[in-house]
PDB file of N, CA and C in Angstrom:
ATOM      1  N   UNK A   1       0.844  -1.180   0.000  1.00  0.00           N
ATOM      2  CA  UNK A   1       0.000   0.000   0.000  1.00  0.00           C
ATOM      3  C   UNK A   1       0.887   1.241   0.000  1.00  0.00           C
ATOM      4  N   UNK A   2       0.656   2.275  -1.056  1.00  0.00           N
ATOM      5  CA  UNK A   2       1.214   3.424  -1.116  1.00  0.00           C
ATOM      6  C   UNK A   2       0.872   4.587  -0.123  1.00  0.00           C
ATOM      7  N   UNK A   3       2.190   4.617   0.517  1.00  0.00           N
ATOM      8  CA  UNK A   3       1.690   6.187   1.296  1.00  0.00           C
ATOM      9  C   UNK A   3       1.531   7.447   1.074  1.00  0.00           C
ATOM     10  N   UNK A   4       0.670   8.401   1.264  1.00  0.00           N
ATOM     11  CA  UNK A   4       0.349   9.780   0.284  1.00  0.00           C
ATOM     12  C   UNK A   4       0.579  10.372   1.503  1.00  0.00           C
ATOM     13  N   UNK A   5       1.195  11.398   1.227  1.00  0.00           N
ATOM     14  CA  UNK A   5       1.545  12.905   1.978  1.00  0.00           C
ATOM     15  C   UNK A   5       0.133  12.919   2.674  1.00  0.00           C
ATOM     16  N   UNK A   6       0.228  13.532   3.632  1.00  0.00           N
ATOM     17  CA  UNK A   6      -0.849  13.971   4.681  1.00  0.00           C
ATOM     18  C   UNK A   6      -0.491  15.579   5.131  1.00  0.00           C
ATOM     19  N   UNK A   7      -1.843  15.705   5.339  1.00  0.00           N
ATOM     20  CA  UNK A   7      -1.879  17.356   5.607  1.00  0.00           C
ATOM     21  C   UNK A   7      -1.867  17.936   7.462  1.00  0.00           C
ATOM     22  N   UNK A   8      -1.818  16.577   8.032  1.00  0.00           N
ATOM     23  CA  UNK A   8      -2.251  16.746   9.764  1.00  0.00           C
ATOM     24  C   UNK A   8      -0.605  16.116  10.201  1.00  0.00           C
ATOM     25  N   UNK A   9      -0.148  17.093  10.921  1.00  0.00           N
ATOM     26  CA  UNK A   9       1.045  16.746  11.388  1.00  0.00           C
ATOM     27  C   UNK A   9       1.482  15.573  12.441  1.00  0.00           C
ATOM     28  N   UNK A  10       0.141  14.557  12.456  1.00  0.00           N
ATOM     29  CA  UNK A  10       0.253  13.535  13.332  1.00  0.00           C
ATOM     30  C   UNK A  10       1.668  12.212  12.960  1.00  0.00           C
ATOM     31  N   UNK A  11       1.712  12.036  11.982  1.00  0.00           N
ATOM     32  CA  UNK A  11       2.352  11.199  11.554  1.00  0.00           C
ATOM     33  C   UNK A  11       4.342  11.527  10.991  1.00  0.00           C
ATOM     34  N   UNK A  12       5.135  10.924  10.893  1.00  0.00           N
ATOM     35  CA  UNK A  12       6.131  11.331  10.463  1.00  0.00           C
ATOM     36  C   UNK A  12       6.033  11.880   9.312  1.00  0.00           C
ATOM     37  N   UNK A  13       7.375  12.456   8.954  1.00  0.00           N
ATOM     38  CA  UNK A  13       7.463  13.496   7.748  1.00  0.00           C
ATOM     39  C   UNK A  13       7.885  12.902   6.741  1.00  0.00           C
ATOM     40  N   UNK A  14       7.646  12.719   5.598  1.00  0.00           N
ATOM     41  CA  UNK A  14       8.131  11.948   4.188  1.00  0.00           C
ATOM     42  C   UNK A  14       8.328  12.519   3.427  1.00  0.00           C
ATOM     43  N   UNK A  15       9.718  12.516   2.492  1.00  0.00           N
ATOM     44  CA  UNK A  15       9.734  13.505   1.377  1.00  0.00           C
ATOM     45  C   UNK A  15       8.532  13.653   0.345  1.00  0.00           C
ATOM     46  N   UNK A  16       7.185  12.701   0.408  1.00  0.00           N
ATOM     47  CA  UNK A  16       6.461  12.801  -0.732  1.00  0.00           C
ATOM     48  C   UNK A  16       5.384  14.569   0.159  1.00  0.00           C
ATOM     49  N   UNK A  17       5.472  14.685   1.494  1.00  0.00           N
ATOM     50  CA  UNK A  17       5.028  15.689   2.215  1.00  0.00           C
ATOM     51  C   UNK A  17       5.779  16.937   1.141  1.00  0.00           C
ATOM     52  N   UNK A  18       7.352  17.271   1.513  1.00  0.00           N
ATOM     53  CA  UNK A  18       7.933  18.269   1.295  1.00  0.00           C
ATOM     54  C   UNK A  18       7.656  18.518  -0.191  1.00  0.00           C
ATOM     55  N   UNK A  19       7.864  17.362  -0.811  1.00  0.00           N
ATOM     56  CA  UNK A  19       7.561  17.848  -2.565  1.00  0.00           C
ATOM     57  C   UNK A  19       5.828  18.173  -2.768  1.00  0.00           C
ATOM     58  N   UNK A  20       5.336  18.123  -2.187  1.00  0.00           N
ATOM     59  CA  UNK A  20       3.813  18.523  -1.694  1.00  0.00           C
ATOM     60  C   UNK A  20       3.927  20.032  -1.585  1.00  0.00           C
ATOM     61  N   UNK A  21       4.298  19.965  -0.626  1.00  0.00           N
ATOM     62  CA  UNK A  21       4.526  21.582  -0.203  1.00  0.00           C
ATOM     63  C   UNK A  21       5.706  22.356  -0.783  1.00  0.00           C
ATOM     64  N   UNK A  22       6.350  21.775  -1.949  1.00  0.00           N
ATOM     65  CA  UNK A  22       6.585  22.399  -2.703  1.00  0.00           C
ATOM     66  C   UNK A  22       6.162  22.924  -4.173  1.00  0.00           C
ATOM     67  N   UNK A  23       5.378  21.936  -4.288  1.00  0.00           N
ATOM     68  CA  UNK A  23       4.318  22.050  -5.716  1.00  0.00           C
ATOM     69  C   UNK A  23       3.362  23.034  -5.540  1.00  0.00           C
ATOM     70  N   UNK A  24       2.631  22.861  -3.931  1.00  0.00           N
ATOM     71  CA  UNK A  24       1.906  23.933  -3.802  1.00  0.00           C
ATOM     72  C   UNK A  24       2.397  25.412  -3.978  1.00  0.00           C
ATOM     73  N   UNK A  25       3.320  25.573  -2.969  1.00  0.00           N
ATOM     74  CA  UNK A  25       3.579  26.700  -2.547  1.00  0.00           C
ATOM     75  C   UNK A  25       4.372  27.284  -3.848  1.00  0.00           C
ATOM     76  N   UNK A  26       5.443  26.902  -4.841  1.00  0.00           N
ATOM     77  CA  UNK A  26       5.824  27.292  -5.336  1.00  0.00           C
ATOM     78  C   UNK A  26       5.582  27.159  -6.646  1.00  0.00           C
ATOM     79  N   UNK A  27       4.594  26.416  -6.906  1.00  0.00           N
ATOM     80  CA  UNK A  27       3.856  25.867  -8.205  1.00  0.00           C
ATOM     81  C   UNK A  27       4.839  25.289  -9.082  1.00  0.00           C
ATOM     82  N   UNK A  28       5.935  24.188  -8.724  1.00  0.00           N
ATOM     83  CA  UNK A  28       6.438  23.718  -9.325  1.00  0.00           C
ATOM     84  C   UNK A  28       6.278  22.345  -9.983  1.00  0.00           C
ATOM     85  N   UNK A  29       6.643  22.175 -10.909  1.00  0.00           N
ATOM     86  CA  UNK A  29       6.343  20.879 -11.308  1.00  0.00           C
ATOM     87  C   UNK A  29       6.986  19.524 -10.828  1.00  0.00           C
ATOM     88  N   UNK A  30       6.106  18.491 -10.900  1.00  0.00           N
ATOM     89  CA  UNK A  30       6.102  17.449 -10.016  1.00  0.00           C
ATOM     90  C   UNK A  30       7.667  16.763 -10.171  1.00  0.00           C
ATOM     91  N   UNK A  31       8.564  17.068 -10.868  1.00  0.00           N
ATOM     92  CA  UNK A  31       9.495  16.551 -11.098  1.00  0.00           C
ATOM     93  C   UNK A  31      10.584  17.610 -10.917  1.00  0.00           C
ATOM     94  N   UNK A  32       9.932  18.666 -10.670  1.00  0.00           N
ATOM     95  CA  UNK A  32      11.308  19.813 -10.686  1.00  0.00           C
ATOM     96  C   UNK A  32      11.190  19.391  -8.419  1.00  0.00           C
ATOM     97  N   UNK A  33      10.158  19.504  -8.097  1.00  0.00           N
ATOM     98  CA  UNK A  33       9.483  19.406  -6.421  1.00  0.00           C
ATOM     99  C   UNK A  33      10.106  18.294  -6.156  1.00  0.00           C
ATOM    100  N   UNK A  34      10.004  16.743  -6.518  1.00  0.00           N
ATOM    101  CA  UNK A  34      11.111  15.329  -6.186  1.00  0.00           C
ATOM    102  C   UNK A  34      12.666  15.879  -6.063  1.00  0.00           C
ATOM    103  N   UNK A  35      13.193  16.582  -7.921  1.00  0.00           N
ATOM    104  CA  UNK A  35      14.502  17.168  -7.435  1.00  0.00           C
ATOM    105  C   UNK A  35      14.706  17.763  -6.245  1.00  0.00           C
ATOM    106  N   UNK A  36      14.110  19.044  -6.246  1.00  0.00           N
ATOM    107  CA  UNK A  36      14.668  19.857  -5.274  1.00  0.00           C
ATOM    108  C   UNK A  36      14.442  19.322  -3.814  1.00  0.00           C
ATOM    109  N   UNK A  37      13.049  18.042  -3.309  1.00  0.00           N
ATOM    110  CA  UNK A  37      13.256  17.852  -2.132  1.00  0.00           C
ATOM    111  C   UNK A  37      14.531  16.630  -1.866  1.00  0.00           C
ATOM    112  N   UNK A  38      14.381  16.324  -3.425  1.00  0.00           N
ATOM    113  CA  UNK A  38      16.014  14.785  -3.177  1.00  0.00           C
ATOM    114  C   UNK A  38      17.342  15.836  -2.999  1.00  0.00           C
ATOM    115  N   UNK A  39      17.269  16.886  -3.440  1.00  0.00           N
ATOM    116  CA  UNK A  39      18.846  17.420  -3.223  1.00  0.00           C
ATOM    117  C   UNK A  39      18.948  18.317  -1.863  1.00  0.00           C
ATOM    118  N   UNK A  40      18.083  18.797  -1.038  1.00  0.00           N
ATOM    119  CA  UNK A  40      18.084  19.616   0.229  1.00  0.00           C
ATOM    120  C   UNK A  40      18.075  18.236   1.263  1.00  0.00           C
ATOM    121  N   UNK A  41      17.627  17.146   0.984  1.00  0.00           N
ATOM    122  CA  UNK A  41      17.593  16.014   2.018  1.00  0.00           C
ATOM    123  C   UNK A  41      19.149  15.092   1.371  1.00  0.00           C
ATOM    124  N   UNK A  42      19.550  15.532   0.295  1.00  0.00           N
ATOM    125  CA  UNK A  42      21.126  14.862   0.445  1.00  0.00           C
ATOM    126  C   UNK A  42      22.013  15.853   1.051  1.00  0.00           C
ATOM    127  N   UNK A  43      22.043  17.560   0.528  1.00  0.00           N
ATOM    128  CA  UNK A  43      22.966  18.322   1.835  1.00  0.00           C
ATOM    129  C   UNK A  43      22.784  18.109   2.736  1.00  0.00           C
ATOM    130  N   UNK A  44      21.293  17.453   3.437  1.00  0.00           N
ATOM    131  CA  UNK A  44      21.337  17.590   4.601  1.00  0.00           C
ATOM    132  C   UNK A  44      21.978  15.957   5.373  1.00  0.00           C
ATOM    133  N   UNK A  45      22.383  15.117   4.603  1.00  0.00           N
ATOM    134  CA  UNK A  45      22.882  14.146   4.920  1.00  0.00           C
ATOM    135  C   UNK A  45      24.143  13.696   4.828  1.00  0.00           C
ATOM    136  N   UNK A  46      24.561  14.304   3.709  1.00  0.00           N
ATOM    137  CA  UNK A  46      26.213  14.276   3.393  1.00  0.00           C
ATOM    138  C   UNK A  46      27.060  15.473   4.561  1.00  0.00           C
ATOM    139  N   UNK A  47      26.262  16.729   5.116  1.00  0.00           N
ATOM    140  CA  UNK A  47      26.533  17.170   5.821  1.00  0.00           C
ATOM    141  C   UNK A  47      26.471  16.094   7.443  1.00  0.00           C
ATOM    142  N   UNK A  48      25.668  15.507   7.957  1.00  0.00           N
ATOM    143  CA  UNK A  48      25.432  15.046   9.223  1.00  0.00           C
ATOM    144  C   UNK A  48      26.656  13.681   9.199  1.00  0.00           C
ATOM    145  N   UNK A  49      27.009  13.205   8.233  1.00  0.00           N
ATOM    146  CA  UNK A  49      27.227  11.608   7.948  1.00  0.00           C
ATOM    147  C   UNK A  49      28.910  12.346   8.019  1.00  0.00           C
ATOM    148  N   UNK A  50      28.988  13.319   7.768  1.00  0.00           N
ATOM    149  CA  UNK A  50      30.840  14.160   7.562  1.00  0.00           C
ATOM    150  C   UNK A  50      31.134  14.888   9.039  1.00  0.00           C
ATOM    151  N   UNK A  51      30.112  14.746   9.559  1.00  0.00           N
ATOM    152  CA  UNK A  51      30.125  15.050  11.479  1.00  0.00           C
ATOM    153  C   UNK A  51      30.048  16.968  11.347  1.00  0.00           C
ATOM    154  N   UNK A  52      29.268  17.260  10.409  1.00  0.00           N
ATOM    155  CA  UNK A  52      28.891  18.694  10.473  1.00  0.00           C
ATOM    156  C   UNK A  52      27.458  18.947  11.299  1.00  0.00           C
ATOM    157  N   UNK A  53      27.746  20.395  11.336  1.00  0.00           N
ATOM    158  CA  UNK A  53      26.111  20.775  12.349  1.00  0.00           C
ATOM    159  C   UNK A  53      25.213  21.507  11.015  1.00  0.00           C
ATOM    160  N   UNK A  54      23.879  21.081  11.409  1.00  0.00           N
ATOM    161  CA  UNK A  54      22.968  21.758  10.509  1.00  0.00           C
ATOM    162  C   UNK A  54      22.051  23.165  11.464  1.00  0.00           C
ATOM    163  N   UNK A  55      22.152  24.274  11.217  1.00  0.00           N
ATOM    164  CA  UNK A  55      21.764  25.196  11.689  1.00  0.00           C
ATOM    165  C   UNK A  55      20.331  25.857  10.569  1.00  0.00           C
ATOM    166  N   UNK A  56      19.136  25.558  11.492  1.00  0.00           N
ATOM    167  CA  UNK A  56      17.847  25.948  10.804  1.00  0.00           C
ATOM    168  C   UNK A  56      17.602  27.542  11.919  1.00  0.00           C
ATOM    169  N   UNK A  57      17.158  28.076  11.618  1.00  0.00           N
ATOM    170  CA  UNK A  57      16.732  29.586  12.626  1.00  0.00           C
ATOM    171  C   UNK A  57      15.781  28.953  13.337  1.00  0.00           C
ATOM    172  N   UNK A  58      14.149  28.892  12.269  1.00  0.00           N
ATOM    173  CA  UNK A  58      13.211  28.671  12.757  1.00  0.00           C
ATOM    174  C   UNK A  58      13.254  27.141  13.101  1.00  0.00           C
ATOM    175  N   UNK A  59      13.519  26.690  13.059  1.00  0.00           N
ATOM    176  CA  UNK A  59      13.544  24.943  13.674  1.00  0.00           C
ATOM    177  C   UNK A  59      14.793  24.088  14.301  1.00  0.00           C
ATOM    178  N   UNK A  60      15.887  24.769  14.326  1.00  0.00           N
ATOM    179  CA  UNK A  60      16.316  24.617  15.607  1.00  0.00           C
ATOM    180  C   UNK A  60      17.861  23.838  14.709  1.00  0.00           C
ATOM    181  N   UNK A  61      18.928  23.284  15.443  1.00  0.00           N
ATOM    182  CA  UNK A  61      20.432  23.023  15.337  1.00  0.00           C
ATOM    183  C   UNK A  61      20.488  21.235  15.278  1.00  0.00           C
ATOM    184  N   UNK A  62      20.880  20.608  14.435  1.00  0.00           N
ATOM    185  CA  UNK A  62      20.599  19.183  14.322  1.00  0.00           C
ATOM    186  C   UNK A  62      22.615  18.938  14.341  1.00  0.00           C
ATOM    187  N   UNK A  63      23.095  18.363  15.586  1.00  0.00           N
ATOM    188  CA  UNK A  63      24.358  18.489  15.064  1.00  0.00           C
ATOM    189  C   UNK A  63      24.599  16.501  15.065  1.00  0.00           C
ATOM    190  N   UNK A  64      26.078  16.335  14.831  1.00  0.00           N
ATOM    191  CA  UNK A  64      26.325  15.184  14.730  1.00  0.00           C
ATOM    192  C   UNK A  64      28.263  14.692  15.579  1.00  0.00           C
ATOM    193  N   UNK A  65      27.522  14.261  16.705  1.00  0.00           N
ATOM    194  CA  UNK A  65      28.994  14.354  17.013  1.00  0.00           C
ATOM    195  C   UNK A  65      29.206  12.880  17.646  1.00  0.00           C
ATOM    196  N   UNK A  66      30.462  12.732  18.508  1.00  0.00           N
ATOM    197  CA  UNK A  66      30.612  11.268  18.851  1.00  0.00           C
ATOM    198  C   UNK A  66      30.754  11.401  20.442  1.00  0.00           C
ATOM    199  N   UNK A  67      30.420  10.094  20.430  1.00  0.00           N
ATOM    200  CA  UNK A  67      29.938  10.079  22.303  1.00  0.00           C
ATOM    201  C   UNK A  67      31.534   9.167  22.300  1.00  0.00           C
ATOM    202  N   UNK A  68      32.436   9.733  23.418  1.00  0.00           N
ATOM    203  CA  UNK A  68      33.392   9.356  24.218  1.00  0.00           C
ATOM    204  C   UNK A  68      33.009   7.470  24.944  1.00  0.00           C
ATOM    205  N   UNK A  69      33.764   7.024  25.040  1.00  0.00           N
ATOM    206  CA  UNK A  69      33.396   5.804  25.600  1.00  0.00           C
ATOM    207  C   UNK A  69      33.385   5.513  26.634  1.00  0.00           C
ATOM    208  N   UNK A  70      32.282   5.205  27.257  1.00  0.00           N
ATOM    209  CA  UNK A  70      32.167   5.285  28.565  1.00  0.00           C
ATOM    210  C   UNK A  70      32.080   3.886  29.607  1.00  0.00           C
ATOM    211  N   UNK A  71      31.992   3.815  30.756  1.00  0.00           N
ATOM    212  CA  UNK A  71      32.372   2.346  31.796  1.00  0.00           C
ATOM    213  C   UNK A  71      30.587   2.726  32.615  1.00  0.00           C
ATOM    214  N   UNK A  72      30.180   1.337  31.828  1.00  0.00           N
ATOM    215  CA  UNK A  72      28.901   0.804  32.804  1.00  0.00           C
ATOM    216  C   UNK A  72      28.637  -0.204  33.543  1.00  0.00           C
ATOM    217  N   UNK A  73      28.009   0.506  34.793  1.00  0.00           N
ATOM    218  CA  UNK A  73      28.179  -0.883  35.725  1.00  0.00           C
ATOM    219  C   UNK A  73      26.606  -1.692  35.796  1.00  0.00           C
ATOM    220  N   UNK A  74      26.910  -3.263  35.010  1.00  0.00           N
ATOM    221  CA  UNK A  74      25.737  -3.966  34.935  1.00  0.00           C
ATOM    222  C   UNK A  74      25.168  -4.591  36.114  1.00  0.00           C
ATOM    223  N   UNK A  75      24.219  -3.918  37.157  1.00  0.00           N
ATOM    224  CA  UNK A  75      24.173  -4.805  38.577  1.00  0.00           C
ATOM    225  C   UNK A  75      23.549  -6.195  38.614  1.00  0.00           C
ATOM    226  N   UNK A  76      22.569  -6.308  37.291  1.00  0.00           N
ATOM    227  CA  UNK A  76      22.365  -7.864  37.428  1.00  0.00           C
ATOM    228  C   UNK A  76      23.468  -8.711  37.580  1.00  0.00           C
ATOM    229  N   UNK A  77      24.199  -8.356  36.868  1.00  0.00           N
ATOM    230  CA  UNK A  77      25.883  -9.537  36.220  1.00  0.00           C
ATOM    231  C   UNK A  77      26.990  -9.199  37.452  1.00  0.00           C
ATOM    232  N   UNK A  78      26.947  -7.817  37.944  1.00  0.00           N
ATOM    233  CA  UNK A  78      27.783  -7.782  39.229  1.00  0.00           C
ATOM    234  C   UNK A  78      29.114  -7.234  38.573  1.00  0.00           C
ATOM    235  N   UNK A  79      29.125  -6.692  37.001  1.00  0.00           N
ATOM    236  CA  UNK A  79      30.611  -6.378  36.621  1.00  0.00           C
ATOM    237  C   UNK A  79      30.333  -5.046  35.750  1.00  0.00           C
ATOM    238  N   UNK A  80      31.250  -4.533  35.391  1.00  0.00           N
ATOM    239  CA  UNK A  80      31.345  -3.306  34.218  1.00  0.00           C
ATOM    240  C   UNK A  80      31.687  -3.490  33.083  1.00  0.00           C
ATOM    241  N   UNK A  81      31.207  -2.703  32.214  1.00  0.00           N
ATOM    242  CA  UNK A  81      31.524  -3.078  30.536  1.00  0.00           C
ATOM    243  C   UNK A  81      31.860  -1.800  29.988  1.00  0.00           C
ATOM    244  N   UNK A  82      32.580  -1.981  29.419  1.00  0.00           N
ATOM    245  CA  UNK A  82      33.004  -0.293  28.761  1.00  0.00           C
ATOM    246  C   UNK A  82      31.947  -0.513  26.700  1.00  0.00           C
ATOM    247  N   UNK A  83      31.445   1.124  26.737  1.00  0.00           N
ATOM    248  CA  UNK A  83      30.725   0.765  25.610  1.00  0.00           C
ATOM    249  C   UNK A  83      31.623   1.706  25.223  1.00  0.00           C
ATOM    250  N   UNK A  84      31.859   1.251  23.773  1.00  0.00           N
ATOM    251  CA  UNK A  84      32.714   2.231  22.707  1.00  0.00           C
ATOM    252  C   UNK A  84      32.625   3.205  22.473  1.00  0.00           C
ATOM    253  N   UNK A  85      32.749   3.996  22.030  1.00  0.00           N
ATOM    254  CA  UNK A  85      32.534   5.455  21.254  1.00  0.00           C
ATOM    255  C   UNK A  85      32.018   5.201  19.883  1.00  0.00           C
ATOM    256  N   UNK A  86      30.882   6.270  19.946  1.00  0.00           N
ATOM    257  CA  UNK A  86      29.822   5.871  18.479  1.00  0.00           C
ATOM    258  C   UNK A  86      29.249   7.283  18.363  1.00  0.00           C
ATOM    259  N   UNK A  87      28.864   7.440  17.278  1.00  0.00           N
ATOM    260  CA  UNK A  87      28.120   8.673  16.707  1.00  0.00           C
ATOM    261  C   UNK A  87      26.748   8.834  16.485  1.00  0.00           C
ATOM    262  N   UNK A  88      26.490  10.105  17.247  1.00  0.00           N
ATOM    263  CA  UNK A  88      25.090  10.328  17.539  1.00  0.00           C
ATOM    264  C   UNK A  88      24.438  11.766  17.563  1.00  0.00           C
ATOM    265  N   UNK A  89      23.059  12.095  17.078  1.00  0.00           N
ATOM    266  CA  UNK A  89      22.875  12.737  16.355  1.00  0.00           C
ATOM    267  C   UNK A  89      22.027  13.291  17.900  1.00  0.00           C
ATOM    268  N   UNK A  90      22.067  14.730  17.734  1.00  0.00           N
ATOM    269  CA  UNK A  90      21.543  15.397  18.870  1.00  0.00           C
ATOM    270  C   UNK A  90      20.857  16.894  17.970  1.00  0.00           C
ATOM    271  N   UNK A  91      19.231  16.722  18.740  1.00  0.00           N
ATOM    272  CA  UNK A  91      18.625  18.019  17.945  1.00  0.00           C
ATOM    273  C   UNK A  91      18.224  19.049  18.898  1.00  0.00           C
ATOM    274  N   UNK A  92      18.626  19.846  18.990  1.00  0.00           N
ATOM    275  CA  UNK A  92      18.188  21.036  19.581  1.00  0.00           C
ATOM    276  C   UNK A  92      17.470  22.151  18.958  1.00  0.00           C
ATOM    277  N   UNK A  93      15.686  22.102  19.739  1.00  0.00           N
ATOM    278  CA  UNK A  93      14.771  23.060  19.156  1.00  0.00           C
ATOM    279  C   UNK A  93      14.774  24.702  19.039  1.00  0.00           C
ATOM    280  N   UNK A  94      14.352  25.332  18.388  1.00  0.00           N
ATOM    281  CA  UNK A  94      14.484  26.886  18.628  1.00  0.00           C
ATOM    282  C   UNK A  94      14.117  27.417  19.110  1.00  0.00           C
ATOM    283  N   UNK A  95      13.998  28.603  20.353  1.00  0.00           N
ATOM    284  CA  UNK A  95      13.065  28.797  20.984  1.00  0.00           C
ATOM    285  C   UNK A  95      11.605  29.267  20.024  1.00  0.00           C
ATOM    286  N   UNK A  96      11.783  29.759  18.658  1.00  0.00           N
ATOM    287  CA  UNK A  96      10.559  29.699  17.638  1.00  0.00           C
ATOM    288  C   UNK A  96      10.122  28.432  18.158  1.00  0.00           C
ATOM    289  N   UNK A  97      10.545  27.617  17.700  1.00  0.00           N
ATOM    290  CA  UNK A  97       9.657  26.537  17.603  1.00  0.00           C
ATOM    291  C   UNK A  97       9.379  25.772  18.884  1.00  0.00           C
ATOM    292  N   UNK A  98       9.651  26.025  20.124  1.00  0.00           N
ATOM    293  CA  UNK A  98       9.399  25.512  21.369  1.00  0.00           C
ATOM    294  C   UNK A  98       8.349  26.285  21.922  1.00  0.00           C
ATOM    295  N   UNK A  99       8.315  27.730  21.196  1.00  0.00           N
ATOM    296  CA  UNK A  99       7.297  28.586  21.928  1.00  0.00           C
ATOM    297  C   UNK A  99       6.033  27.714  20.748  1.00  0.00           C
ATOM    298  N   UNK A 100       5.759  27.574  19.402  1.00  0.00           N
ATOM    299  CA  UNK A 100       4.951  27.078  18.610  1.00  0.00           C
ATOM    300  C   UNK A 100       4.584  25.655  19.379  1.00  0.00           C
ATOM    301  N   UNK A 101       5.503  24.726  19.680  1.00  0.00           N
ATOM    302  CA  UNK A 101       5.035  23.649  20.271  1.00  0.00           C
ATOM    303  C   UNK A 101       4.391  23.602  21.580  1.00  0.00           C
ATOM    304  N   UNK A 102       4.546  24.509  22.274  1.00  0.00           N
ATOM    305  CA  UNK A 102       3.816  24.994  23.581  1.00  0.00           C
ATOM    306  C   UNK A 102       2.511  25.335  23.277  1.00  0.00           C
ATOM    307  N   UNK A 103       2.835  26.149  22.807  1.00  0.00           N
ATOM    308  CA  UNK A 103       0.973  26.901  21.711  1.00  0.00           C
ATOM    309  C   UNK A 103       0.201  25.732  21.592  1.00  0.00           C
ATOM    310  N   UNK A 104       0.997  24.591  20.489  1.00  0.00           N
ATOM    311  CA  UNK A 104       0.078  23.773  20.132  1.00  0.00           C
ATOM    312  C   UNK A 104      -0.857  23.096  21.114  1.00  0.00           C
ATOM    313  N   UNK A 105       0.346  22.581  22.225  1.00  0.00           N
ATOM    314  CA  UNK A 105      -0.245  22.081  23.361  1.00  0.00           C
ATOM    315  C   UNK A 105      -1.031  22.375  23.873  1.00  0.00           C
ATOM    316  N   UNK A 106      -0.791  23.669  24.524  1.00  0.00           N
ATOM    317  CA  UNK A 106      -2.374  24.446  25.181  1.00  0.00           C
ATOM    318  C   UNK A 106      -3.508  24.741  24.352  1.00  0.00           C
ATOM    319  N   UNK A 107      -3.258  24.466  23.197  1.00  0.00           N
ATOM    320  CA  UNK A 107      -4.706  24.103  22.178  1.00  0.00           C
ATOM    321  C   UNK A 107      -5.235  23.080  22.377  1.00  0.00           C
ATOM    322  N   UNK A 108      -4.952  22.083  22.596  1.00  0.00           N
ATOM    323  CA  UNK A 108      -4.847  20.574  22.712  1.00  0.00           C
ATOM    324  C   UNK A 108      -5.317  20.508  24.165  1.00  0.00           C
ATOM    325  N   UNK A 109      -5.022  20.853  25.026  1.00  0.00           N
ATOM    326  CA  UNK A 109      -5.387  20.983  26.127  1.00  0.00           C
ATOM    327  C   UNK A 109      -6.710  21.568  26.038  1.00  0.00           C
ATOM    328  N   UNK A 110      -6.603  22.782  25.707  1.00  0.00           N
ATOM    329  CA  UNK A 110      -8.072  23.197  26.110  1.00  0.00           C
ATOM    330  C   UNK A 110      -9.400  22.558  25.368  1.00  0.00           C
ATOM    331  N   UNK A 111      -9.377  22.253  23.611  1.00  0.00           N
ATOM    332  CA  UNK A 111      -9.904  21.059  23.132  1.00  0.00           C
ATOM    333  C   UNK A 111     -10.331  20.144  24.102  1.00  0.00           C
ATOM    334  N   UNK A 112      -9.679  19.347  25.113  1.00  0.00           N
ATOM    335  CA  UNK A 112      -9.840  18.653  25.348  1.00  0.00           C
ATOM    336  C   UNK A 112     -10.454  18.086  26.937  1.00  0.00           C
ATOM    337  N   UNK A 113     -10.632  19.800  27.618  1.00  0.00           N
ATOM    338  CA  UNK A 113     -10.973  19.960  28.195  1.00  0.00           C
ATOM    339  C   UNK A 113     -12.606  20.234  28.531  1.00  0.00           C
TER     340      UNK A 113
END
């Protein structure tokens, strides 16, 4: 079963969304909207995968860095294990968009009240 872009922000985001909202908004054609959302979602991956930070204003700092290796102590087993150092992706929101996600909430709230 094929999945179609959705207009209610309940669900994850899919590039067939962004080329959506790019056809609309910019009235582009359905093949120029695939390009341009396949090439802003490869900078944005060839950047994260090369251990760069992605800096959005309104939506906040997506960086990519590596976690140091650290010593955990397993109390079932009674011993410690050291876990390696691995790379991991950390997103930090904007206050734009933390004050918008607050909003939403207290909509949601009162709805539901």
């Amino acid at each position: 079963m094929k999945k179609t872009p959705s207009e209610s922000p309940a669900g994850p985001v899919m590039r067939a969304d962004i080329e959506q909202r790019f056809r609309n908004n910019l009235n582009m054609t359905v093949f120029g909207a695939k390009a341009m959302a396949a090439a802003i979602l490869d900078i944005y991956c060839r950047h994260l995968v090369s251990g760069n930070t992605i800096e959005m204003r309104t939506v906040g700092k997506i960086e990519s860095r590596y976690r140091t290796p650290r010593r955990h102590h397993l109390v079932t087993e009674g011993r410690t294990r050291m876990t390696p150092a691995h790379r991991v992706l950390r997103f930090s929101p904007s206050l734009k968009l933390r004050a918008r996600m607050l909003e939403h909430h207290r909509e949601n709230d009162a709805e539901e009240a």
